[in-house]
Every structure is written in structure tokens, then in C-alpha cells.
PDB file of N, CA and C in Angstrom:
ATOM      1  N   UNK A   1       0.824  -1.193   0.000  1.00  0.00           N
ATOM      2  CA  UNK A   1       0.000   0.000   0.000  1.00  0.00           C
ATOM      3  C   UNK A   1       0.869   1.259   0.000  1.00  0.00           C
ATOM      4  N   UNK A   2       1.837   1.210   0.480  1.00  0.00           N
ATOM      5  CA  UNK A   2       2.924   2.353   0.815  1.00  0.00           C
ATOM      6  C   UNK A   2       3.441   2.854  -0.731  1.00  0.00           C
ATOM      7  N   UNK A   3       3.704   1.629  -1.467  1.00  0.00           N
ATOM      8  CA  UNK A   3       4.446   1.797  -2.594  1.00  0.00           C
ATOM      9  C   UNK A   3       3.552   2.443  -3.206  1.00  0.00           C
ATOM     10  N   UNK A   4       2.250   1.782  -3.347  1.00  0.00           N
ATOM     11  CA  UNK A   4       1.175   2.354  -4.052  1.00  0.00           C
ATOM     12  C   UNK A   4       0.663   4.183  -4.302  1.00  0.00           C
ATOM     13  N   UNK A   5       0.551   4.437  -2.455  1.00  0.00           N
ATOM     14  CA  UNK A   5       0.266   5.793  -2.260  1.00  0.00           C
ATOM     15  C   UNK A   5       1.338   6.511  -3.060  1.00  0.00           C
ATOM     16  N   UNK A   6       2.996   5.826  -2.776  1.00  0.00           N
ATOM     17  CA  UNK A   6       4.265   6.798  -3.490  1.00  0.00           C
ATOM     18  C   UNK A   6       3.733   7.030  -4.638  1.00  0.00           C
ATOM     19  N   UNK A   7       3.868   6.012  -5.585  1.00  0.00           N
ATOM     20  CA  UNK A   7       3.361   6.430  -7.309  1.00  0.00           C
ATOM     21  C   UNK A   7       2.435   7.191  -7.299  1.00  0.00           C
ATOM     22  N   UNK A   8       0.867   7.454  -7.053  1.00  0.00           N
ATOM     23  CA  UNK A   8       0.067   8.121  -7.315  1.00  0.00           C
ATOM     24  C   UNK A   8       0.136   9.716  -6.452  1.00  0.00           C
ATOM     25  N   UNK A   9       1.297   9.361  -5.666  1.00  0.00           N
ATOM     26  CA  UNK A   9       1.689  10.861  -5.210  1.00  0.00           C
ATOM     27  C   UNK A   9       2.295  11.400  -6.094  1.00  0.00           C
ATOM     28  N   UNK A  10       3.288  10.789  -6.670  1.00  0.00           N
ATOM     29  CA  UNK A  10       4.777  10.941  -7.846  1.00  0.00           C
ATOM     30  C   UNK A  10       3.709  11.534  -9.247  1.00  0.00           C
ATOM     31  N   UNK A  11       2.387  10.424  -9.723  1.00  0.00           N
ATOM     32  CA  UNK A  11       2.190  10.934 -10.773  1.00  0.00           C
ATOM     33  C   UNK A  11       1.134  11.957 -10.959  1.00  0.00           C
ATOM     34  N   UNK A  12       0.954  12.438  -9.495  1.00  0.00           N
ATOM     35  CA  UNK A  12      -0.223  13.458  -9.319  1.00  0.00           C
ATOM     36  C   UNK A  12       0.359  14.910  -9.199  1.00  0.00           C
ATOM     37  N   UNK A  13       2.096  14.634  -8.657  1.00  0.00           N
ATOM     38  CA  UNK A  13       2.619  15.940  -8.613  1.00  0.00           C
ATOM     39  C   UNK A  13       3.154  15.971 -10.231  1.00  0.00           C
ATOM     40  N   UNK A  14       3.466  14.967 -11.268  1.00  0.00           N
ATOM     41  CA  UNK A  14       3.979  15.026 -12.304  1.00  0.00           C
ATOM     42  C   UNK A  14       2.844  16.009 -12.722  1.00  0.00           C
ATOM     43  N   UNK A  15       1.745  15.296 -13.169  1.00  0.00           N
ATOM     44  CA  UNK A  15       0.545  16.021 -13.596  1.00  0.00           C
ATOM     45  C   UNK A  15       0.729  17.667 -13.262  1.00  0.00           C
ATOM     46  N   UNK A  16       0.420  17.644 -11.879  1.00  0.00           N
ATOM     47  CA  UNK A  16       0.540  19.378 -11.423  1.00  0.00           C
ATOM     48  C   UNK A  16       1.750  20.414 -12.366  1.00  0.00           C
ATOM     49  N   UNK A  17       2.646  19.577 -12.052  1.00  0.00           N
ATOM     50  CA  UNK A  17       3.699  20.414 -12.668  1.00  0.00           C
ATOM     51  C   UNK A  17       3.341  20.556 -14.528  1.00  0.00           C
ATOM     52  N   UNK A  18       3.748  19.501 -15.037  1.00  0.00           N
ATOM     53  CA  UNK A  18       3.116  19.841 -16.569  1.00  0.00           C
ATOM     54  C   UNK A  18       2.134  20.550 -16.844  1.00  0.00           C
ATOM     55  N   UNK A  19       1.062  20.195 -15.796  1.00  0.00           N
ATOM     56  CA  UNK A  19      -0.434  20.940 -16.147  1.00  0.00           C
ATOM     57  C   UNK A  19      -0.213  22.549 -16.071  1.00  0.00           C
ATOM     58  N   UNK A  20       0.266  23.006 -14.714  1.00  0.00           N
ATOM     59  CA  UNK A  20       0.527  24.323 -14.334  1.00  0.00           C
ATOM     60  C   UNK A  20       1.668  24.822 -15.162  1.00  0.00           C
ATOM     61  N   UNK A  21       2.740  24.470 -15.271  1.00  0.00           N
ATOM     62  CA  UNK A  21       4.076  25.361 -15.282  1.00  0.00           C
ATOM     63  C   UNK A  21       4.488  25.048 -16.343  1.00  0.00           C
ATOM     64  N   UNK A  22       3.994  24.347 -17.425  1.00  0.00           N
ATOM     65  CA  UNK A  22       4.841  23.961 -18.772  1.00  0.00           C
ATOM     66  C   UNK A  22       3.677  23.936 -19.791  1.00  0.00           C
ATOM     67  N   UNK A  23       2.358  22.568 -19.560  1.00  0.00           N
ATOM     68  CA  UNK A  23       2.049  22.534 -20.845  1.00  0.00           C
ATOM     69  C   UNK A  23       0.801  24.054 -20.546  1.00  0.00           C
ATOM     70  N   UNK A  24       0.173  24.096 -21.915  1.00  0.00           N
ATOM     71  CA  UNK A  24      -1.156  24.943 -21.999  1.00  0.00           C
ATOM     72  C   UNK A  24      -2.077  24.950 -20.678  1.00  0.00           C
ATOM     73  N   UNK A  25      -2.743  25.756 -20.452  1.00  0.00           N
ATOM     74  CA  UNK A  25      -3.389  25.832 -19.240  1.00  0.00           C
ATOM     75  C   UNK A  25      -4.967  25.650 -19.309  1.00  0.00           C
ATOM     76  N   UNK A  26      -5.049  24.367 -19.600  1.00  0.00           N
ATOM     77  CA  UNK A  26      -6.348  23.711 -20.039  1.00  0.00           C
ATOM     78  C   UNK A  26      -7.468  24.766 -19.197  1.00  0.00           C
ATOM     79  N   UNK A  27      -6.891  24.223 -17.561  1.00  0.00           N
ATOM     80  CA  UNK A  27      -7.800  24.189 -16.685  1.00  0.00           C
ATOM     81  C   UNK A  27      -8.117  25.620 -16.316  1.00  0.00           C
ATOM     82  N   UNK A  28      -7.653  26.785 -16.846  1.00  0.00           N
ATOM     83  CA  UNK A  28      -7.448  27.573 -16.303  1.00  0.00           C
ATOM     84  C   UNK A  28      -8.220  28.910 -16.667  1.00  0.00           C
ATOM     85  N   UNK A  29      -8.674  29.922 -15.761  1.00  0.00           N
ATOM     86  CA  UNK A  29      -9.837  30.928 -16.281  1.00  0.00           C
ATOM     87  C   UNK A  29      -8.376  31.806 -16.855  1.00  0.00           C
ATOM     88  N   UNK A  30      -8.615  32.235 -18.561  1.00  0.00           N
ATOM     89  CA  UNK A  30      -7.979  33.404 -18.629  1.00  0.00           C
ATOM     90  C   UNK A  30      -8.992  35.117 -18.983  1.00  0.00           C
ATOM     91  N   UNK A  31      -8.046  35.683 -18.884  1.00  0.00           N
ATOM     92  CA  UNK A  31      -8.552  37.185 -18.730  1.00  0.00           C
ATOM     93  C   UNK A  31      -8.337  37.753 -20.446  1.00  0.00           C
ATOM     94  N   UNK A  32      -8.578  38.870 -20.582  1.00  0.00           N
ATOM     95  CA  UNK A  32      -8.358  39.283 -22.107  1.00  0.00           C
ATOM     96  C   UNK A  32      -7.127  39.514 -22.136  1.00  0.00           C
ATOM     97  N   UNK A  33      -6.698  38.944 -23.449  1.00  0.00           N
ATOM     98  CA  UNK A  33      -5.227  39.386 -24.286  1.00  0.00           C
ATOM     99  C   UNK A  33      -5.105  40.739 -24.463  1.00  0.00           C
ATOM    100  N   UNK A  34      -3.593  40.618 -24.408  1.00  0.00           N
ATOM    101  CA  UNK A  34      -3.120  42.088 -24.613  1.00  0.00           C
ATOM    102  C   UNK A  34      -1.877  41.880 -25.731  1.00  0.00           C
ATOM    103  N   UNK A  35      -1.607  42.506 -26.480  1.00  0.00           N
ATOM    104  CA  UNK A  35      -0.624  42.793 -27.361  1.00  0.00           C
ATOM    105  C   UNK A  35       0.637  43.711 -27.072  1.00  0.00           C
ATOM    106  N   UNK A  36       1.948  43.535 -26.921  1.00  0.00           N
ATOM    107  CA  UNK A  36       2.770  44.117 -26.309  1.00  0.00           C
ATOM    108  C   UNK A  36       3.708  44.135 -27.597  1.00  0.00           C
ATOM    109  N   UNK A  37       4.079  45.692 -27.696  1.00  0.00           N
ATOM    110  CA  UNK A  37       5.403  45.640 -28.507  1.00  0.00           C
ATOM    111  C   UNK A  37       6.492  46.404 -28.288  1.00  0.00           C
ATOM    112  N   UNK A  38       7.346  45.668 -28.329  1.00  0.00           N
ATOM    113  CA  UNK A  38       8.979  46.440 -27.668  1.00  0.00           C
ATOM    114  C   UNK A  38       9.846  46.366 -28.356  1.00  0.00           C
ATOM    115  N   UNK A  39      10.560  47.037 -27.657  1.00  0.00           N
ATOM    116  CA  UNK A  39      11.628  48.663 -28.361  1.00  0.00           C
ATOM    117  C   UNK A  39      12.490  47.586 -29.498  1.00  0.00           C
ATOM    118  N   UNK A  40      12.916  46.254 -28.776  1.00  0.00           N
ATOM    119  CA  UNK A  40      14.017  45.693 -29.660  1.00  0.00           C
ATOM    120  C   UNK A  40      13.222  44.731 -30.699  1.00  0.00           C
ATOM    121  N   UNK A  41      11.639  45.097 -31.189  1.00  0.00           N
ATOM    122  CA  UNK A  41      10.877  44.411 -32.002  1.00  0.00           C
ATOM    123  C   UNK A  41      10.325  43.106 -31.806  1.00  0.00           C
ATOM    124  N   UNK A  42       9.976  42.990 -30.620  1.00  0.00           N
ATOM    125  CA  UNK A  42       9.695  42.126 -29.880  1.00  0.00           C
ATOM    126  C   UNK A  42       8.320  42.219 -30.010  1.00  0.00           C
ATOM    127  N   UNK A  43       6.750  41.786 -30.657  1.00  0.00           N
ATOM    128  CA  UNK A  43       5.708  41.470 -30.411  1.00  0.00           C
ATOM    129  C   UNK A  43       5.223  40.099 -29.641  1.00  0.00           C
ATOM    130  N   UNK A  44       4.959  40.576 -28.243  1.00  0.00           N
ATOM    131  CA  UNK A  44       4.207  39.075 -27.615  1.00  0.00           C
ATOM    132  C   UNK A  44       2.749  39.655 -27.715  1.00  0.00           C
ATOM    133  N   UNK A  45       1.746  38.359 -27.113  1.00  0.00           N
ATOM    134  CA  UNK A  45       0.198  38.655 -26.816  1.00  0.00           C
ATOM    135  C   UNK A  45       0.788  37.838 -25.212  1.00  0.00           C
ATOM    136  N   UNK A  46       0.042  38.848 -24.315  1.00  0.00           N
ATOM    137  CA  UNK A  46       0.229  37.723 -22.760  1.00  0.00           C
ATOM    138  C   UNK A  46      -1.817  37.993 -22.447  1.00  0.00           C
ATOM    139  N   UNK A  47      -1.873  36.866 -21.641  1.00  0.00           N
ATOM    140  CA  UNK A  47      -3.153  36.908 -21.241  1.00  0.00           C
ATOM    141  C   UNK A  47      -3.051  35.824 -19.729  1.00  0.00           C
ATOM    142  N   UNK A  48      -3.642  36.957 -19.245  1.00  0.00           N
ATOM    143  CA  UNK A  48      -3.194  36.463 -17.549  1.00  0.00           C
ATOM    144  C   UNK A  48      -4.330  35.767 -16.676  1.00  0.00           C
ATOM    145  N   UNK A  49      -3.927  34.607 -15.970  1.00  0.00           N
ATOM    146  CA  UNK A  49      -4.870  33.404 -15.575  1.00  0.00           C
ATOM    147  C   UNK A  49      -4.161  33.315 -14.096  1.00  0.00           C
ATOM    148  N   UNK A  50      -5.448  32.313 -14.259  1.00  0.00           N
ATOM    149  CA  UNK A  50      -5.535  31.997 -12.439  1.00  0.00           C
ATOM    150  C   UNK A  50      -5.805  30.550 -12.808  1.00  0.00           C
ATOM    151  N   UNK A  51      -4.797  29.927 -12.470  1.00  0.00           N
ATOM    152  CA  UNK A  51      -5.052  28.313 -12.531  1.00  0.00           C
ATOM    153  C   UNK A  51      -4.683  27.876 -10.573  1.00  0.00           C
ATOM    154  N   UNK A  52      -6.025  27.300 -10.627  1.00  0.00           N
ATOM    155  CA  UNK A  52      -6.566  27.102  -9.486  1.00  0.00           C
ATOM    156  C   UNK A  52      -6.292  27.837  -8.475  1.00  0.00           C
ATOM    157  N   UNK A  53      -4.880  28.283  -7.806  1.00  0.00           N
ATOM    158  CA  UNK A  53      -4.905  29.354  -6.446  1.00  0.00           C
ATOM    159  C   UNK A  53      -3.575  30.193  -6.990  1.00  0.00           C
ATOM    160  N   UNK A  54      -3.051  29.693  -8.276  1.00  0.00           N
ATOM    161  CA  UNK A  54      -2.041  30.037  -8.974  1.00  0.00           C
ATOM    162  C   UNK A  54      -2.332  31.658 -10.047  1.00  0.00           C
ATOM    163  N   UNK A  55      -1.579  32.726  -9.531  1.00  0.00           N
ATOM    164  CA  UNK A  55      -1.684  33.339 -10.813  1.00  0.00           C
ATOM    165  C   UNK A  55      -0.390  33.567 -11.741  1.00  0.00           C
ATOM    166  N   UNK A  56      -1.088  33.819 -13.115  1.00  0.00           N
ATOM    167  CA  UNK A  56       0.304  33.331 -13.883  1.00  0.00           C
ATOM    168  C   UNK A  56       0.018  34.082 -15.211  1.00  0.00           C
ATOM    169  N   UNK A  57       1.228  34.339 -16.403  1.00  0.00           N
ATOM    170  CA  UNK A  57       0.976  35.244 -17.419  1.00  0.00           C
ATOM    171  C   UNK A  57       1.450  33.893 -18.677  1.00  0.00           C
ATOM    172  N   UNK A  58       0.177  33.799 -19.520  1.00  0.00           N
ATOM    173  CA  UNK A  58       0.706  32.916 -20.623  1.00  0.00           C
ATOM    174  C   UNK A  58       1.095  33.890 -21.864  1.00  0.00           C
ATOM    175  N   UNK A  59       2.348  33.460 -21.809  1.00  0.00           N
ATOM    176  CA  UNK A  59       3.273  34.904 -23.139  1.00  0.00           C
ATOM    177  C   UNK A  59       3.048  34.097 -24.597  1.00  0.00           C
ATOM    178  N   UNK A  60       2.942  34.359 -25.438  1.00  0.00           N
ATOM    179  CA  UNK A  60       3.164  34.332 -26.832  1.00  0.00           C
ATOM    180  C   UNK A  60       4.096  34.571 -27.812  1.00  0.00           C
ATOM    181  N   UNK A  61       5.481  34.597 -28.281  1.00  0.00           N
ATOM    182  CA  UNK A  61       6.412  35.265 -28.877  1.00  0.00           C
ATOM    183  C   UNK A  61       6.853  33.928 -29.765  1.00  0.00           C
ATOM    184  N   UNK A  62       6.643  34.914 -30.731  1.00  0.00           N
ATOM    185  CA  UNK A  62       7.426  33.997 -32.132  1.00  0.00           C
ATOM    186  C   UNK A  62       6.338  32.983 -32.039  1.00  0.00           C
ATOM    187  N   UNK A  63       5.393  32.455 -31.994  1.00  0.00           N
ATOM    188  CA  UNK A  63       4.761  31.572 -31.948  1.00  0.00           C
ATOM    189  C   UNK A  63       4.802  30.328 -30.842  1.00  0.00           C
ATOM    190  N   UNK A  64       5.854  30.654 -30.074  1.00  0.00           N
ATOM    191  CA  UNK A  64       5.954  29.788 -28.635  1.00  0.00           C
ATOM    192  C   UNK A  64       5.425  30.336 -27.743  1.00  0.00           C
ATOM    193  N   UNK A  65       4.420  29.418 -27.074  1.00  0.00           N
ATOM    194  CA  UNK A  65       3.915  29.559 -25.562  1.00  0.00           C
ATOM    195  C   UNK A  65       4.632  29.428 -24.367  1.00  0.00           C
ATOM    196  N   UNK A  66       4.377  30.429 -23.369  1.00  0.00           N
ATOM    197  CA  UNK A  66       5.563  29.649 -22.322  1.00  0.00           C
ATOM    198  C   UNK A  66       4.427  30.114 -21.006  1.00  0.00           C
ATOM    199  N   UNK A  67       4.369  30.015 -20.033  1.00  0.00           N
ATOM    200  CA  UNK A  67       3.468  30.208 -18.676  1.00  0.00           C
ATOM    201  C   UNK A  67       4.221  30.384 -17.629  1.00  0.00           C
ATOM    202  N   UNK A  68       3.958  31.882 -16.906  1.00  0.00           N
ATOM    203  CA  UNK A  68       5.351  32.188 -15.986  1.00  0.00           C
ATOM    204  C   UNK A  68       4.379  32.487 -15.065  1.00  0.00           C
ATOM    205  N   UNK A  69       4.240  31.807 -13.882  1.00  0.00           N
ATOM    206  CA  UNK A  69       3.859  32.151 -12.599  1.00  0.00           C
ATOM    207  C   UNK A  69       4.195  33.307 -12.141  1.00  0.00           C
ATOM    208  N   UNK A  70       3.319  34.269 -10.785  1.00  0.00           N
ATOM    209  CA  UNK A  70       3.544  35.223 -10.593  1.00  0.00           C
ATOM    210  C   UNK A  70       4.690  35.090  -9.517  1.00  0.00           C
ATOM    211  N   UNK A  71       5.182  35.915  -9.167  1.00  0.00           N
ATOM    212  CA  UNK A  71       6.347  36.543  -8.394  1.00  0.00           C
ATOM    213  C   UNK A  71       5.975  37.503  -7.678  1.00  0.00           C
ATOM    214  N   UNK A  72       6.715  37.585  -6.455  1.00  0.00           N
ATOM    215  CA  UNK A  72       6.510  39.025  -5.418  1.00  0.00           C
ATOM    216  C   UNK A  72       6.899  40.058  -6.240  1.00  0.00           C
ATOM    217  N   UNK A  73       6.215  41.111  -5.561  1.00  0.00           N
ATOM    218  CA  UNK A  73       6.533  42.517  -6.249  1.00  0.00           C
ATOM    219  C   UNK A  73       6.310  43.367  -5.542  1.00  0.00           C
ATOM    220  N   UNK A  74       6.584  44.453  -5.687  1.00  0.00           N
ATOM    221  CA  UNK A  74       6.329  45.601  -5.015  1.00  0.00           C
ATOM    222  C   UNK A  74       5.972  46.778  -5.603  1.00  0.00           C
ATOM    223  N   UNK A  75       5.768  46.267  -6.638  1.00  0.00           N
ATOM    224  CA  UNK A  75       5.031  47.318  -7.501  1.00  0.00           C
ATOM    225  C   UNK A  75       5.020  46.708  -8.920  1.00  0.00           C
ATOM    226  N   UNK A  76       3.443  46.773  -9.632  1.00  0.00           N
ATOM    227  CA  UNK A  76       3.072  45.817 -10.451  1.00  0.00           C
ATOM    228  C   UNK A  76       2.836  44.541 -10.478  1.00  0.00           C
ATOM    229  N   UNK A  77       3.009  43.743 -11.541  1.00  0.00           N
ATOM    230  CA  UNK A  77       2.876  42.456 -11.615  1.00  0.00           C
ATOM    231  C   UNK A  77       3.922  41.826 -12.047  1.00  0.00           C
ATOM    232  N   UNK A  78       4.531  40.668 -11.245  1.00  0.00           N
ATOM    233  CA  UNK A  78       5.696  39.950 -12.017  1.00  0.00           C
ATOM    234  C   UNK A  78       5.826  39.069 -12.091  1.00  0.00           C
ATOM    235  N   UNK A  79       6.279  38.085 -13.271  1.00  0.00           N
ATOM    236  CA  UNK A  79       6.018  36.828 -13.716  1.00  0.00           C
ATOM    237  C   UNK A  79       7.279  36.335 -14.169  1.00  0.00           C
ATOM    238  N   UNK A  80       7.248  35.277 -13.911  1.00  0.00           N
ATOM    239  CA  UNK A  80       8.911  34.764 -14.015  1.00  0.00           C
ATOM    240  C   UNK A  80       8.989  32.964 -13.978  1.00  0.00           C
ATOM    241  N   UNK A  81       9.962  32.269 -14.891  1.00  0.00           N
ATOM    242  CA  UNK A  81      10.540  31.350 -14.361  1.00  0.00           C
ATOM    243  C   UNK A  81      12.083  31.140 -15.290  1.00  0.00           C
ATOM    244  N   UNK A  82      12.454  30.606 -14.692  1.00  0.00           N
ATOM    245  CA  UNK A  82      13.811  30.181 -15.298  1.00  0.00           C
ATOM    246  C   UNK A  82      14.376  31.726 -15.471  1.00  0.00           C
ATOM    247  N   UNK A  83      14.767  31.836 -16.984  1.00  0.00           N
ATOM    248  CA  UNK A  83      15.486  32.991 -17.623  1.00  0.00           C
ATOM    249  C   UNK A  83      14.599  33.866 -18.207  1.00  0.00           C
ATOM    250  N   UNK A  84      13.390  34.204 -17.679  1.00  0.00           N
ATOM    251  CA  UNK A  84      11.827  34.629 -17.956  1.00  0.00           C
ATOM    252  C   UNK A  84      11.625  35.327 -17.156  1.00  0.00           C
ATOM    253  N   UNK A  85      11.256  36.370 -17.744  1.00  0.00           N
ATOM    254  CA  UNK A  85      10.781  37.372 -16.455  1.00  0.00           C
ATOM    255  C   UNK A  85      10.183  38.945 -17.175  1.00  0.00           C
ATOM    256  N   UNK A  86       8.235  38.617 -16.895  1.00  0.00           N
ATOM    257  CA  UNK A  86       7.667  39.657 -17.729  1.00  0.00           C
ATOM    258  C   UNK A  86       7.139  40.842 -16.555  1.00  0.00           C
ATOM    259  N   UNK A  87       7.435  41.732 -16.456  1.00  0.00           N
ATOM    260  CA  UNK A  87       7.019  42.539 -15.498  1.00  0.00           C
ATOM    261  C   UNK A  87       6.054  44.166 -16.241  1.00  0.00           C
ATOM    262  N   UNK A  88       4.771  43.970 -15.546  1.00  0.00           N
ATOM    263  CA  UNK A  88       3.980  45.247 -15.569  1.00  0.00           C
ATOM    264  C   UNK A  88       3.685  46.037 -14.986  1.00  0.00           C
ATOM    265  N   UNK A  89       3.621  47.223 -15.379  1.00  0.00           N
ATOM    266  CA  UNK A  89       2.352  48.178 -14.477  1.00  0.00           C
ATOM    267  C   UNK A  89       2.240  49.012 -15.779  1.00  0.00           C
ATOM    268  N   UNK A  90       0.949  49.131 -15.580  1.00  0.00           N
ATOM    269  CA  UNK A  90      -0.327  50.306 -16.099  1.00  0.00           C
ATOM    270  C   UNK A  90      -0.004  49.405 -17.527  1.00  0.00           C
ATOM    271  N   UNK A  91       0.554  50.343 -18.643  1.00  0.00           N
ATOM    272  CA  UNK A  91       0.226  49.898 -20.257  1.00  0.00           C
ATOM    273  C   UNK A  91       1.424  49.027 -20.327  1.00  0.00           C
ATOM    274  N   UNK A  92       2.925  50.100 -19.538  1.00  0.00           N
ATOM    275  CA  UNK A  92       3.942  49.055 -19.710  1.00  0.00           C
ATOM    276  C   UNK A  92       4.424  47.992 -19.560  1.00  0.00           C
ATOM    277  N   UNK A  93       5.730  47.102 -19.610  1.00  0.00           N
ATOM    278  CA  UNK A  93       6.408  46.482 -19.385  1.00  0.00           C
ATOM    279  C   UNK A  93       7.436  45.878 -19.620  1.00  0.00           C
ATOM    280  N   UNK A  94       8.429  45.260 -18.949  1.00  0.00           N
ATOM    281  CA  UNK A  94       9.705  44.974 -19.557  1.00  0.00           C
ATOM    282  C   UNK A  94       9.696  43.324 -19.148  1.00  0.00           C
ATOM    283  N   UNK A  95      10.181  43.079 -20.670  1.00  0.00           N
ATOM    284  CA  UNK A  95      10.851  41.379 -20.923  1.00  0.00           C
ATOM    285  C   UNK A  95      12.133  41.062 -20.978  1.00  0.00           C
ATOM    286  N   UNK A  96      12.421  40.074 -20.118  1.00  0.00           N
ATOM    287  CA  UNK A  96      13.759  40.041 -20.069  1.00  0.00           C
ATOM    288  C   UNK A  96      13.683  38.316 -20.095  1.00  0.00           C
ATOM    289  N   UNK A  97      14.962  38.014 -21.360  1.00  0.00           N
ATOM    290  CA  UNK A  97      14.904  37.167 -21.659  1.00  0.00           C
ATOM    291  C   UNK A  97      16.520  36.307 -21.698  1.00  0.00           C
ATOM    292  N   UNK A  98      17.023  35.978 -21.414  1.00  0.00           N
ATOM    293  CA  UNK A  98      18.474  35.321 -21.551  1.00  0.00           C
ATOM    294  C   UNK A  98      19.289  36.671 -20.947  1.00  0.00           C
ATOM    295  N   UNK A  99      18.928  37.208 -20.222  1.00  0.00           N
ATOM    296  CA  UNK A  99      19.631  38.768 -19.726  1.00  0.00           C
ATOM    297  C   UNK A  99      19.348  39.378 -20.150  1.00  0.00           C
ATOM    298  N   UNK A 100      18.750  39.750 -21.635  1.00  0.00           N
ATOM    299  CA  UNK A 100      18.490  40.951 -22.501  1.00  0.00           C
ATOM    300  C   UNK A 100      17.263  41.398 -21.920  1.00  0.00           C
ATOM    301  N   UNK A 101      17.095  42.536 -21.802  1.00  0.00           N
ATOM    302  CA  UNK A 101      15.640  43.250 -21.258  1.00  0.00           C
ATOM    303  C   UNK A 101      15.195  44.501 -22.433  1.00  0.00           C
ATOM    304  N   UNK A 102      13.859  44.562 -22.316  1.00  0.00           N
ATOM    305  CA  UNK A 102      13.788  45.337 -23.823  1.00  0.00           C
ATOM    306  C   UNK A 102      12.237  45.989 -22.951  1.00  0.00           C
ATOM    307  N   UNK A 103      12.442  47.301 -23.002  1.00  0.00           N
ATOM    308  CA  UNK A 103      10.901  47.831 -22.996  1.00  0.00           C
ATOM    309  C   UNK A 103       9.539  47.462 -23.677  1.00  0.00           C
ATOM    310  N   UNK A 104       8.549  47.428 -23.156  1.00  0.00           N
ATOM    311  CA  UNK A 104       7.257  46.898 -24.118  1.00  0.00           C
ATOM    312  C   UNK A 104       6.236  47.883 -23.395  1.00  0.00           C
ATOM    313  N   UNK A 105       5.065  48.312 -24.550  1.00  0.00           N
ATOM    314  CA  UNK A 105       3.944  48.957 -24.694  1.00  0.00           C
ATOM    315  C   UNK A 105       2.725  48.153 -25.254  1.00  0.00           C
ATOM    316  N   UNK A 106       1.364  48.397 -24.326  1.00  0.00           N
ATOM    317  CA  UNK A 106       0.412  47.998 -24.990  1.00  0.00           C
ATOM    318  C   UNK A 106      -0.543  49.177 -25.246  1.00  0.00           C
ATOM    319  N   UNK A 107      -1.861  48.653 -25.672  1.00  0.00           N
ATOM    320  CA  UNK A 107      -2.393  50.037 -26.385  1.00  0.00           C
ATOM    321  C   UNK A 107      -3.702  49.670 -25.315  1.00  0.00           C
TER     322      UNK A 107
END
């Protein structure tokens, strides 16, 4: 029984993680898209969700999806994982991507 509970713990947190932090966010209420374009020609669409107690920004660029959970802040909204990191307030925001950071505007 022990072994048992392990696996379906193992493949329930697998699930969580793919579901939330990598693949598409089936489960998840999103809000309206926004279109962002920055300085170094950078067009994303982000549209920001709440998957289950989680909030998080699903980005768009070049045709890849990526889903960056929110982050503390202290002013605005910030979303981040790995080498990812989209930060807002009001129209703006800045993307920073492999170190490079580039201003962005929405309308």
C-alpha cells in the first residue's frame, strides 16, 4: 500500500507540474489578451490566468507559448521562471529574456 500511495503521489505531482508550469493551461480561467510591442521588435500577446490558487501570465512570442507564474513585487505584476521574467504596471512592461531586457507597450 505504501508503494502504491508513493506512485500516485509521484504521478499526481507530475501532472501538477506539466499541467501548471509547462504545458497549456487547459484548466485555467484566462482574462483578455493584450498585445505588447517592444523597443528591440519584440511582439508578444500575454493573457493572464488563475489556474486554481495560482496566478500566472501565458506569453506568446514567435509563436511559442511559455506560462510564468507570478512573483513578489512591489510594484506591479511579475512573472517569471527560469530565464523569464515579464514585469507590468499600467500599459507598460519589460521582458527580459536570456539577460536581454527590452521595454514593451500595450495600447
Amino acid at each position: 500500500m505504501g508503494k502504491l500511495r508513493t506512485f500516485v503521489g509521484c504521478v499526481l505531482a507530475a501532472w501538477l507540474f506539466t499541467t501548471i508550469l509547462i504545458g497549456p493551461a487547459v484548466s485555467a480561467t484566462a482574462q483578455k489578451s493584450f498585445t505588447y510591442r517592444c523597443d528591440d521588435g519584440t511582439v508578444l500577446t500575454a493573457s493572464f490566468l488563475r489556474i486554481i490558487r495560482i496566478e500566472a501570465a501565458r506569453l506568446t512570442i514567435d509563436g511559442k507559448t511559455m506560462v510564468l507564474p507570478q512573483r513578489r513585487s512591489a510594484d506591479g505584476g511579475r512573472y517569471a521562471r527560469g530565464r523569464t521574467q515579464f514585469w507590468i504596471k499600467g500599459r507598460s512592461a519589460m521582458l527580459t529574456r536570456d539577460g536581454k531586457t527590452t521595454n514593451c507597450e500595450t495600447n
